[in-house]
PDB file of N, CA and C in Angstrom:
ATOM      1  N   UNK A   1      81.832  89.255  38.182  1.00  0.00           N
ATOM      2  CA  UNK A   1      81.895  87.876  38.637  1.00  0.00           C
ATOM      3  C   UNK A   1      80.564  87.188  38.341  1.00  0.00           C
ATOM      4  N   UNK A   2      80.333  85.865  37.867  1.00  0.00           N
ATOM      5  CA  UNK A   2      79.353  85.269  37.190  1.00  0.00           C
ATOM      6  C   UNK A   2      78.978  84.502  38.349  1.00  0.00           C
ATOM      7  N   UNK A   3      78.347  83.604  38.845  1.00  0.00           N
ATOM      8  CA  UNK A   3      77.608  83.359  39.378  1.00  0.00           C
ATOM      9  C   UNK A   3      78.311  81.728  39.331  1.00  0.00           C
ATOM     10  N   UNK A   4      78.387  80.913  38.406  1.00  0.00           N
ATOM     11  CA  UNK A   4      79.129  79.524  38.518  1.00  0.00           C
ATOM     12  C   UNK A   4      78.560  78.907  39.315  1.00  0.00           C
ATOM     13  N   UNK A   5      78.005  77.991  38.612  1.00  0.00           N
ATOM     14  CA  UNK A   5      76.920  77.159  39.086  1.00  0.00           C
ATOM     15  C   UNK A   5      77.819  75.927  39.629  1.00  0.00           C
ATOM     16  N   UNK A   6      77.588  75.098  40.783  1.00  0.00           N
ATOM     17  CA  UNK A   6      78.012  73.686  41.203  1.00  0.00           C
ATOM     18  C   UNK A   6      77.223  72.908  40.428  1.00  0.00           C
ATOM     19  N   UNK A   7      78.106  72.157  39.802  1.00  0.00           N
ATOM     20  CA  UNK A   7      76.727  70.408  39.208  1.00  0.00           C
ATOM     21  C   UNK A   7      76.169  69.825  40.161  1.00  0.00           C
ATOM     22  N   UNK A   8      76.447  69.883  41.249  1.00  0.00           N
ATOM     23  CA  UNK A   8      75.761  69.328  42.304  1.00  0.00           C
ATOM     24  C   UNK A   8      75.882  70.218  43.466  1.00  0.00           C
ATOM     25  N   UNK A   9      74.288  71.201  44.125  1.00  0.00           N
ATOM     26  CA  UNK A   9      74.813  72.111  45.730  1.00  0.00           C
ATOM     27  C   UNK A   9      75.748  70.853  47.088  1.00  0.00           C
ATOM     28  N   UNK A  10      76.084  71.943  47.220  1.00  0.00           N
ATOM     29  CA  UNK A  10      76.716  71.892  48.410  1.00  0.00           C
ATOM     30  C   UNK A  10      75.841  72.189  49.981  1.00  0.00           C
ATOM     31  N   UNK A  11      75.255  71.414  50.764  1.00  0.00           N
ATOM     32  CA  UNK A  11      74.500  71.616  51.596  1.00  0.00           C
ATOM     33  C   UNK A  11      75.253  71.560  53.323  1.00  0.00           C
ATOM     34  N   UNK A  12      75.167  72.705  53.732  1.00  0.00           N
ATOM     35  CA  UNK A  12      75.872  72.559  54.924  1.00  0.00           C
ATOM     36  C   UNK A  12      75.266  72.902  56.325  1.00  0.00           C
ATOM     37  N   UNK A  13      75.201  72.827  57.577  1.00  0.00           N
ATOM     38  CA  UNK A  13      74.343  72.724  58.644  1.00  0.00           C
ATOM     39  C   UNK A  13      75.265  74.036  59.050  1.00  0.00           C
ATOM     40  N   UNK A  14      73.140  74.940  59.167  1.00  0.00           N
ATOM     41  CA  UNK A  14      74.131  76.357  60.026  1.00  0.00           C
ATOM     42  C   UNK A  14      73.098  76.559  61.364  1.00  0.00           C
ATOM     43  N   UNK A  15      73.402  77.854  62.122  1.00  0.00           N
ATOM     44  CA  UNK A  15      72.406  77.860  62.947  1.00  0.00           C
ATOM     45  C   UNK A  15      72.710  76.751  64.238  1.00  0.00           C
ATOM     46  N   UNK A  16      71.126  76.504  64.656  1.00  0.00           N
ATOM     47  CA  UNK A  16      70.438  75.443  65.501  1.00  0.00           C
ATOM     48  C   UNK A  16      70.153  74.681  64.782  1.00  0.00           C
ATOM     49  N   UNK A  17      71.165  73.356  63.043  1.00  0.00           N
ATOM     50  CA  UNK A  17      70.533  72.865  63.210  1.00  0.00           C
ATOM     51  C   UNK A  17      70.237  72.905  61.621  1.00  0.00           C
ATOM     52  N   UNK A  18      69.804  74.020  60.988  1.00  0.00           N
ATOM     53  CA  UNK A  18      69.456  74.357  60.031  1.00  0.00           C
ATOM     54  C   UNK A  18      70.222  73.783  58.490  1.00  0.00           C
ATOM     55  N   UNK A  19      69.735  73.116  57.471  1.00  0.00           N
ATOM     56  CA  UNK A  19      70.673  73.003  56.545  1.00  0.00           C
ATOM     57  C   UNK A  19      70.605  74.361  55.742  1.00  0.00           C
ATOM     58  N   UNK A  20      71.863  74.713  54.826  1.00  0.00           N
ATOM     59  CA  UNK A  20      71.384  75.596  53.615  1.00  0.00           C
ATOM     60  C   UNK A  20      72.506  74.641  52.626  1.00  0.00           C
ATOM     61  N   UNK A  21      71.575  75.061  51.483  1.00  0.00           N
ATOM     62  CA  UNK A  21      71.795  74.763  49.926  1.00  0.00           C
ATOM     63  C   UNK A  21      72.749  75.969  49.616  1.00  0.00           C
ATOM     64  N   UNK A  22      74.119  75.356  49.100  1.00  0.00           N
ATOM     65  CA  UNK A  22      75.255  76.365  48.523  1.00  0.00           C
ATOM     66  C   UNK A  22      74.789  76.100  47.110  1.00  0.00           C
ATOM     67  N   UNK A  23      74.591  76.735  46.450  1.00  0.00           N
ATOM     68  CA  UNK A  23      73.958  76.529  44.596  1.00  0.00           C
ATOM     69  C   UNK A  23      74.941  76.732  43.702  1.00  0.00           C
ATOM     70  N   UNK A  24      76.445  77.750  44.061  1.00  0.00           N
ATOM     71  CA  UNK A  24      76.835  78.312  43.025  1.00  0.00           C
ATOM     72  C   UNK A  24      78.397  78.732  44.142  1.00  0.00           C
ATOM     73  N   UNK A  25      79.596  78.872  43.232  1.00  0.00           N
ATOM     74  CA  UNK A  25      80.756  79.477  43.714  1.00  0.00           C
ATOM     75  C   UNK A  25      80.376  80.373  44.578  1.00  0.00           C
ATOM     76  N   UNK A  26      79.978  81.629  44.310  1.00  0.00           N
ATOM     77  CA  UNK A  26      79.455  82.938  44.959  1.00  0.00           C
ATOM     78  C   UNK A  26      78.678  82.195  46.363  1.00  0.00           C
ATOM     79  N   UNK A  27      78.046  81.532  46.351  1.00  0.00           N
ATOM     80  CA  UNK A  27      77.044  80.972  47.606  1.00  0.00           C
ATOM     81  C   UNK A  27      77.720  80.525  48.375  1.00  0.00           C
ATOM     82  N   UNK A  28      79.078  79.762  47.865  1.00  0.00           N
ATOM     83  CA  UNK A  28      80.051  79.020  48.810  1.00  0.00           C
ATOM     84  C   UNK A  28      81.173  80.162  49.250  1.00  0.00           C
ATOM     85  N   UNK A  29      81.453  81.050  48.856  1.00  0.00           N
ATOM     86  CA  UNK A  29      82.382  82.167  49.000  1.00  0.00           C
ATOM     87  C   UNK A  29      81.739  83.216  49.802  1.00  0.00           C
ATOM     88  N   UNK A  30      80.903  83.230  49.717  1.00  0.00           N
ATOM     89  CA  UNK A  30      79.427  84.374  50.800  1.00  0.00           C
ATOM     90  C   UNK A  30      79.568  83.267  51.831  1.00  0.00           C
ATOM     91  N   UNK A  31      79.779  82.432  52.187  1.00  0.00           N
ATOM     92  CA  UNK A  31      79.482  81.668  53.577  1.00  0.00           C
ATOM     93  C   UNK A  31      80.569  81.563  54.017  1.00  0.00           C
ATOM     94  N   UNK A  32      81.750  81.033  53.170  1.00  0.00           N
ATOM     95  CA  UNK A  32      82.884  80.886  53.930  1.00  0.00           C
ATOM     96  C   UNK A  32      83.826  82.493  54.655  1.00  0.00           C
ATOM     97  N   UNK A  33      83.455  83.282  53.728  1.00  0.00           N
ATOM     98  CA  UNK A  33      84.207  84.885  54.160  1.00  0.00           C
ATOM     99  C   UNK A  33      83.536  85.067  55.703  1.00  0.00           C
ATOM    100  N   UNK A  34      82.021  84.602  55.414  1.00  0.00           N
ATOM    101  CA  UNK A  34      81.166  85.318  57.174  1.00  0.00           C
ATOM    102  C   UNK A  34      81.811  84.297  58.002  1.00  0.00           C
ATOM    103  N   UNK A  35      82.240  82.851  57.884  1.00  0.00           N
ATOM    104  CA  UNK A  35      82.633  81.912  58.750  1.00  0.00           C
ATOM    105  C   UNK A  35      83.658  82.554  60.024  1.00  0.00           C
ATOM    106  N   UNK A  36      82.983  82.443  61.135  1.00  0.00           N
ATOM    107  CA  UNK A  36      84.717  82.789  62.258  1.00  0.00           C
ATOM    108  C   UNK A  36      85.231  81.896  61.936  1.00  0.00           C
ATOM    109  N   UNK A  37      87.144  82.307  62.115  1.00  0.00           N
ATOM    110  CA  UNK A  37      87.767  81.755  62.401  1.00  0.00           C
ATOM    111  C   UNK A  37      88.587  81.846  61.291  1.00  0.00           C
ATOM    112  N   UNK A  38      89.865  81.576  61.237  1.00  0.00           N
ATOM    113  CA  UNK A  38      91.140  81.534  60.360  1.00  0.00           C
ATOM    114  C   UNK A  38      91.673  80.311  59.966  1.00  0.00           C
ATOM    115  N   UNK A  39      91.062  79.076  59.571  1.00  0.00           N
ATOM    116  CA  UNK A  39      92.018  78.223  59.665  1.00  0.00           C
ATOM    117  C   UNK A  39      92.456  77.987  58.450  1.00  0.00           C
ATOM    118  N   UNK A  40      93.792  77.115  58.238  1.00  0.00           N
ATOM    119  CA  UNK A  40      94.435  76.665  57.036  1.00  0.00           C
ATOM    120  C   UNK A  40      92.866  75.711  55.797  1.00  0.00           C
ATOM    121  N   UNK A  41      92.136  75.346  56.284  1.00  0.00           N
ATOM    122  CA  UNK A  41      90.796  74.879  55.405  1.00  0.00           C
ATOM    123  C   UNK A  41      89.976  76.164  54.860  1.00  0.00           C
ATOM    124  N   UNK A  42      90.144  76.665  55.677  1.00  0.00           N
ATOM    125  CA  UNK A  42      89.219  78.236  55.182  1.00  0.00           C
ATOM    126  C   UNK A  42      89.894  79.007  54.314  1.00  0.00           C
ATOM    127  N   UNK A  43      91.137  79.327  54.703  1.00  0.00           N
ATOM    128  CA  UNK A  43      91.929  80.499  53.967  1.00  0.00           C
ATOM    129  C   UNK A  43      91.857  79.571  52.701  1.00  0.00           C
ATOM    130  N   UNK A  44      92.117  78.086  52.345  1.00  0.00           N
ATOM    131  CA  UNK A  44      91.956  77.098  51.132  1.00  0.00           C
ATOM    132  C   UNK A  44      90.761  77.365  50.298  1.00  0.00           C
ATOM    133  N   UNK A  45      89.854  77.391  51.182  1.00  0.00           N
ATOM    134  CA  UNK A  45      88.339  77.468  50.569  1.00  0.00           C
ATOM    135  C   UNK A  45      87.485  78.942  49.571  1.00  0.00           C
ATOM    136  N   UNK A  46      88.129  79.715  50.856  1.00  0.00           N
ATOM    137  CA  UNK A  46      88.264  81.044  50.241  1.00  0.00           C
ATOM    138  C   UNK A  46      89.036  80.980  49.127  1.00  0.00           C
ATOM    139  N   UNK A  47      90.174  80.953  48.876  1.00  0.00           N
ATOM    140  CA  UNK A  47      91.661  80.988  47.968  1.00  0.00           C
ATOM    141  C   UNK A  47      90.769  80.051  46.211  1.00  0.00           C
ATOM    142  N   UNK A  48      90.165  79.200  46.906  1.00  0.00           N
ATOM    143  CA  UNK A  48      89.710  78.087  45.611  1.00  0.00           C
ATOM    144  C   UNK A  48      88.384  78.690  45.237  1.00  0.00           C
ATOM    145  N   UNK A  49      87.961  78.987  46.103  1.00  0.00           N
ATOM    146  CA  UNK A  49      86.536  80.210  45.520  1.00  0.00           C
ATOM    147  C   UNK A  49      87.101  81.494  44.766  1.00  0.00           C
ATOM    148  N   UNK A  50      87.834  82.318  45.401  1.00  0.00           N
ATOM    149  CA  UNK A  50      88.072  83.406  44.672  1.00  0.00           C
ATOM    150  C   UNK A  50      89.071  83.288  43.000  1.00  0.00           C
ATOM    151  N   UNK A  51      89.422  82.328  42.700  1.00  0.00           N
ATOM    152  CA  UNK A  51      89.880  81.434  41.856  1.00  0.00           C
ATOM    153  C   UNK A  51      89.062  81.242  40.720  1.00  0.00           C
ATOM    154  N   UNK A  52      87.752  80.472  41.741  1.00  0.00           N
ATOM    155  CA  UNK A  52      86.797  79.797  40.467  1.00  0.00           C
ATOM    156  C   UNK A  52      86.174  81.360  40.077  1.00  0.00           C
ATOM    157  N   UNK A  53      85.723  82.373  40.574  1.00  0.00           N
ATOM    158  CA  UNK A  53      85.144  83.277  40.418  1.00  0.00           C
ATOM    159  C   UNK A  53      85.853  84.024  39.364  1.00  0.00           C
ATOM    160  N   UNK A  54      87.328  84.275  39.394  1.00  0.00           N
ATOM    161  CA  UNK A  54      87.964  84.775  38.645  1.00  0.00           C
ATOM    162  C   UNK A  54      88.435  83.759  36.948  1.00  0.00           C
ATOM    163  N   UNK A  55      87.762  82.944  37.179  1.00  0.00           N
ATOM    164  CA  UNK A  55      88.159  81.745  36.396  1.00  0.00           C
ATOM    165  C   UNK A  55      89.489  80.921  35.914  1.00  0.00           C
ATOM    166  N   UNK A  56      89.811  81.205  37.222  1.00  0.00           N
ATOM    167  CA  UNK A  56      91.390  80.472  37.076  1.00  0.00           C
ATOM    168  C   UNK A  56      91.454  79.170  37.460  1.00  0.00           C
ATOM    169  N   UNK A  57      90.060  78.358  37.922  1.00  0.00           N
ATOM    170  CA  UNK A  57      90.361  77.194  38.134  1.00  0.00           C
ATOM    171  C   UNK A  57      88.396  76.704  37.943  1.00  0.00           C
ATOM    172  N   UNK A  58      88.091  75.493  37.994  1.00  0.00           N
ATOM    173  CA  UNK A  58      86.637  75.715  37.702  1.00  0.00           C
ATOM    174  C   UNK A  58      85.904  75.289  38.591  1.00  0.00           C
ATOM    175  N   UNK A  59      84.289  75.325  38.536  1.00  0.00           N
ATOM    176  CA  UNK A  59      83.812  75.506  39.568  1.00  0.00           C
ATOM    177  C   UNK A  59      83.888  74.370  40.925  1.00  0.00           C
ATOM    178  N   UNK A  60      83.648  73.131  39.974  1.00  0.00           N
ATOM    179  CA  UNK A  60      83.753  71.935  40.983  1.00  0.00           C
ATOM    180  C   UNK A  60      85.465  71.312  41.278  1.00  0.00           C
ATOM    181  N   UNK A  61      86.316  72.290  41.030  1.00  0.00           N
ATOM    182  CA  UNK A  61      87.650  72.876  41.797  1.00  0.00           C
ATOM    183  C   UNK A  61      87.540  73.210  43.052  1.00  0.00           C
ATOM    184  N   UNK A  62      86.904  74.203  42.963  1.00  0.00           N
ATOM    185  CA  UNK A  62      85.907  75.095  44.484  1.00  0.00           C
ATOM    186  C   UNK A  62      85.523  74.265  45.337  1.00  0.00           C
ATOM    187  N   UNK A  63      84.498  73.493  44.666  1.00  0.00           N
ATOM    188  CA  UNK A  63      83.628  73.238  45.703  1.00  0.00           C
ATOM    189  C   UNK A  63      84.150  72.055  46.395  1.00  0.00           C
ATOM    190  N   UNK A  64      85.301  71.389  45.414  1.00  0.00           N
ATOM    191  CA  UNK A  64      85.418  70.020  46.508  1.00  0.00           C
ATOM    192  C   UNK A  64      86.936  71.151  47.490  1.00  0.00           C
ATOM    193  N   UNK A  65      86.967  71.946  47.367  1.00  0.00           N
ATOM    194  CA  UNK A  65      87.916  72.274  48.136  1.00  0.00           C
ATOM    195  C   UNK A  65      87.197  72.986  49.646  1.00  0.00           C
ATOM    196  N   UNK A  66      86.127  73.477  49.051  1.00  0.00           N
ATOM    197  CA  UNK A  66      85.201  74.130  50.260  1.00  0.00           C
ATOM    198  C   UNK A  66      83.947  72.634  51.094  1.00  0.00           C
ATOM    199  N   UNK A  67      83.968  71.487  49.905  1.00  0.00           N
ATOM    200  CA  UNK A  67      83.473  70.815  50.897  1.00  0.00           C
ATOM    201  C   UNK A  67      84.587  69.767  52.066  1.00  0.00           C
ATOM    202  N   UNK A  68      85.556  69.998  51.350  1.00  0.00           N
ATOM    203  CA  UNK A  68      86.750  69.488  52.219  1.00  0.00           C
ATOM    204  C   UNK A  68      86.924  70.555  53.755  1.00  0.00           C
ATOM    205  N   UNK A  69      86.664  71.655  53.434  1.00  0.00           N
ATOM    206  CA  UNK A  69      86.522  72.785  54.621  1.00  0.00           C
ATOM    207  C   UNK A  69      85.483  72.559  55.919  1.00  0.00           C
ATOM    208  N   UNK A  70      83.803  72.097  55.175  1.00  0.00           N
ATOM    209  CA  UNK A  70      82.826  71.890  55.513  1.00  0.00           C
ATOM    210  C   UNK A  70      83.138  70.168  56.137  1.00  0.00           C
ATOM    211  N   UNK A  71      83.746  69.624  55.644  1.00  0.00           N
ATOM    212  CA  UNK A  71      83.516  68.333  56.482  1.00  0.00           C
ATOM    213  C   UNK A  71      84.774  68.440  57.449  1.00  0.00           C
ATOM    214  N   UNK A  72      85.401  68.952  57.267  1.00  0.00           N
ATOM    215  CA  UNK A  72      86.718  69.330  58.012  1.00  0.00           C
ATOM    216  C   UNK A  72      86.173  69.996  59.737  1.00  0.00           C
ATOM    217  N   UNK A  73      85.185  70.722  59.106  1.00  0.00           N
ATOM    218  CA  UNK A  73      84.317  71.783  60.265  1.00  0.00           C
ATOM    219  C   UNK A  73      83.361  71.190  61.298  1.00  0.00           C
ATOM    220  N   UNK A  74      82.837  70.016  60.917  1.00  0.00           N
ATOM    221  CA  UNK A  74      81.738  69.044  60.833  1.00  0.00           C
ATOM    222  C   UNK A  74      80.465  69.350  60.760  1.00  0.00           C
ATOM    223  N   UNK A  75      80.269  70.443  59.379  1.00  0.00           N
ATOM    224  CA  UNK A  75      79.168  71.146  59.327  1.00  0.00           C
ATOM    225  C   UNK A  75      78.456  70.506  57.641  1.00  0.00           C
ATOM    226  N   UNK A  76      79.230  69.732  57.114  1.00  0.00           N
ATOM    227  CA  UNK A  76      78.683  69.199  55.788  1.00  0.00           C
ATOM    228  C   UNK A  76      77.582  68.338  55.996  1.00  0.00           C
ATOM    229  N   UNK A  77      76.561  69.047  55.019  1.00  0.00           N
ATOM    230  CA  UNK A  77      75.313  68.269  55.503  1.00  0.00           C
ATOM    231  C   UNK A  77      75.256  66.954  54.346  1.00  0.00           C
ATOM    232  N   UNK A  78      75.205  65.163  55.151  1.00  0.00           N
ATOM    233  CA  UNK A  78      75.233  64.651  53.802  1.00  0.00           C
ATOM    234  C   UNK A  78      74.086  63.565  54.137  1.00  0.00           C
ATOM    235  N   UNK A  79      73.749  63.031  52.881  1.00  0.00           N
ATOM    236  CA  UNK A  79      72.097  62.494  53.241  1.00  0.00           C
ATOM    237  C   UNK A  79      70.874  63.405  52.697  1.00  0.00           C
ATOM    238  N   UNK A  80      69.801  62.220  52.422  1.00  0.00           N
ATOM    239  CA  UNK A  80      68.832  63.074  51.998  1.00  0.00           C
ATOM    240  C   UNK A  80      67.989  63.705  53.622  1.00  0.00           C
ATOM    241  N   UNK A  81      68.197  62.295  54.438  1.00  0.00           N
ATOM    242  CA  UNK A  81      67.360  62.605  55.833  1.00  0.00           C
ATOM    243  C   UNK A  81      68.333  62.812  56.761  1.00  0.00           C
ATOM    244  N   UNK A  82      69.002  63.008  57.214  1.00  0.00           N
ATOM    245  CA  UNK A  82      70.578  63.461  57.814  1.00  0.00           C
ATOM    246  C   UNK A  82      69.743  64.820  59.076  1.00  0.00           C
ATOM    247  N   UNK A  83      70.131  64.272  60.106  1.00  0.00           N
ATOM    248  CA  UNK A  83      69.913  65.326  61.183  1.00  0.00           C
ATOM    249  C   UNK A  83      71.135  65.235  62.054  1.00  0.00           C
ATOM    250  N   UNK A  84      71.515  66.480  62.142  1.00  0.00           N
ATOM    251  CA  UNK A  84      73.023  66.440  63.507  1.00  0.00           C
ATOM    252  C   UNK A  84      72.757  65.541  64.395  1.00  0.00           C
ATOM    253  N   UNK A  85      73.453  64.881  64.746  1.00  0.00           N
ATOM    254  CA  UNK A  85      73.457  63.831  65.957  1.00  0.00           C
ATOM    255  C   UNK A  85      72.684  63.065  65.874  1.00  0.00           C
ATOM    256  N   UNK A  86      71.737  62.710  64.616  1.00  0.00           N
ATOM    257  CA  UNK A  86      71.256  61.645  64.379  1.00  0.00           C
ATOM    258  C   UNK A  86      71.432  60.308  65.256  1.00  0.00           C
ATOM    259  N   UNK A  87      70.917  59.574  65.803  1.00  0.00           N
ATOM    260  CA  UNK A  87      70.717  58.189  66.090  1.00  0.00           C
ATOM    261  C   UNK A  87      69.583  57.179  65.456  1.00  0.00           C
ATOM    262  N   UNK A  88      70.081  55.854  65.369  1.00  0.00           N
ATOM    263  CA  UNK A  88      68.594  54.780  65.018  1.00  0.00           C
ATOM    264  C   UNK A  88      68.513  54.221  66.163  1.00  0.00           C
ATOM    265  N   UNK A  89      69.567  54.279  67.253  1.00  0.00           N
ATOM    266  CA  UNK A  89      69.212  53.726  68.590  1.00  0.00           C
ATOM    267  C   UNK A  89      68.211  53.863  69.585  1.00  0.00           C
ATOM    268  N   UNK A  90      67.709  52.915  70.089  1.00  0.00           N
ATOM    269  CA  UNK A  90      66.531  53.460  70.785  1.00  0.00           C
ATOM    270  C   UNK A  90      66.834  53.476  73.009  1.00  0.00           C
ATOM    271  N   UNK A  91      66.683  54.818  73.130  1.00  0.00           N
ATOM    272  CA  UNK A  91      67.309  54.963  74.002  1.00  0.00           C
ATOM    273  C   UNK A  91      65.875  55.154  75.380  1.00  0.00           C
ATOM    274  N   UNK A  92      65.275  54.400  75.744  1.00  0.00           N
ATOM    275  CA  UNK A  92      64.303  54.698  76.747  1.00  0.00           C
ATOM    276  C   UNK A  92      64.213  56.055  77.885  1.00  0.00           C
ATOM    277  N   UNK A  93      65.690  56.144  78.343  1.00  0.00           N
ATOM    278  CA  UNK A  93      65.597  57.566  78.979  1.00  0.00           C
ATOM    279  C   UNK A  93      65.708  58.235  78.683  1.00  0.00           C
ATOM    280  N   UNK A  94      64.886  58.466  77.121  1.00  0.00           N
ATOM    281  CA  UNK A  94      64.916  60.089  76.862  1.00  0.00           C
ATOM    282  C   UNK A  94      63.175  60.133  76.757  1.00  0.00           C
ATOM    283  N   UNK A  95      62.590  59.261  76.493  1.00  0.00           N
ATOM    284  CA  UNK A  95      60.673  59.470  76.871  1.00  0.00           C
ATOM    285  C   UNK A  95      60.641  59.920  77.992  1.00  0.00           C
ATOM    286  N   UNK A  96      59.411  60.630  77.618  1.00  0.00           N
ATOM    287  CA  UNK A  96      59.016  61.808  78.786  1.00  0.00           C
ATOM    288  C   UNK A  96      58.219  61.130  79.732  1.00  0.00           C
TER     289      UNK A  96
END
């Protein structure tokens, strides 16, 4: 299995918080297999990864199928400055 590069990563929020850079089919198929959970987006994501890997469909096949998973999840990280729960509101009772 080759490695199959995305024309553009796939960046998704893991952790506390954390983004990671998906670079390649394999990167998006290594995250989605560890993912809990079973759902009809995953078993998709998986199914369209193991696909592109085998080259039965190509790479950015995959990935919009695994970022359809990832925003589905609400874990797609999008933005260059993008923080979970982001606000521009300014909320006084949260100063210390």
């Amino acid at each position: 299995m080759l490695a199959k590069p995305f024309e553009k990563p796939v960046r998704v929020w893991v952790g506390l918080g954390f983004p990671r850079q998906l670079n390649t089919v394999a990167d998006a198929y290594q995250f989605v297999t560890e993912w809990c959970g079973n759902s009809p987006e995953q078993r998709a994501a998986i199914r369209a990864c193991k696909a592109a890997l085998t080259g039965d469909v190509d790479a950015e096949t995959a990935r919009g199928v695994f970022v359809a998973f990832a925003r589905r999840k609400d874990i797609l990280f999008e933005g260059e400055n993008a923080l979970p729960y982001q606000t521009t509101e300014y909320d006084p009772t949260l100063q210390h």
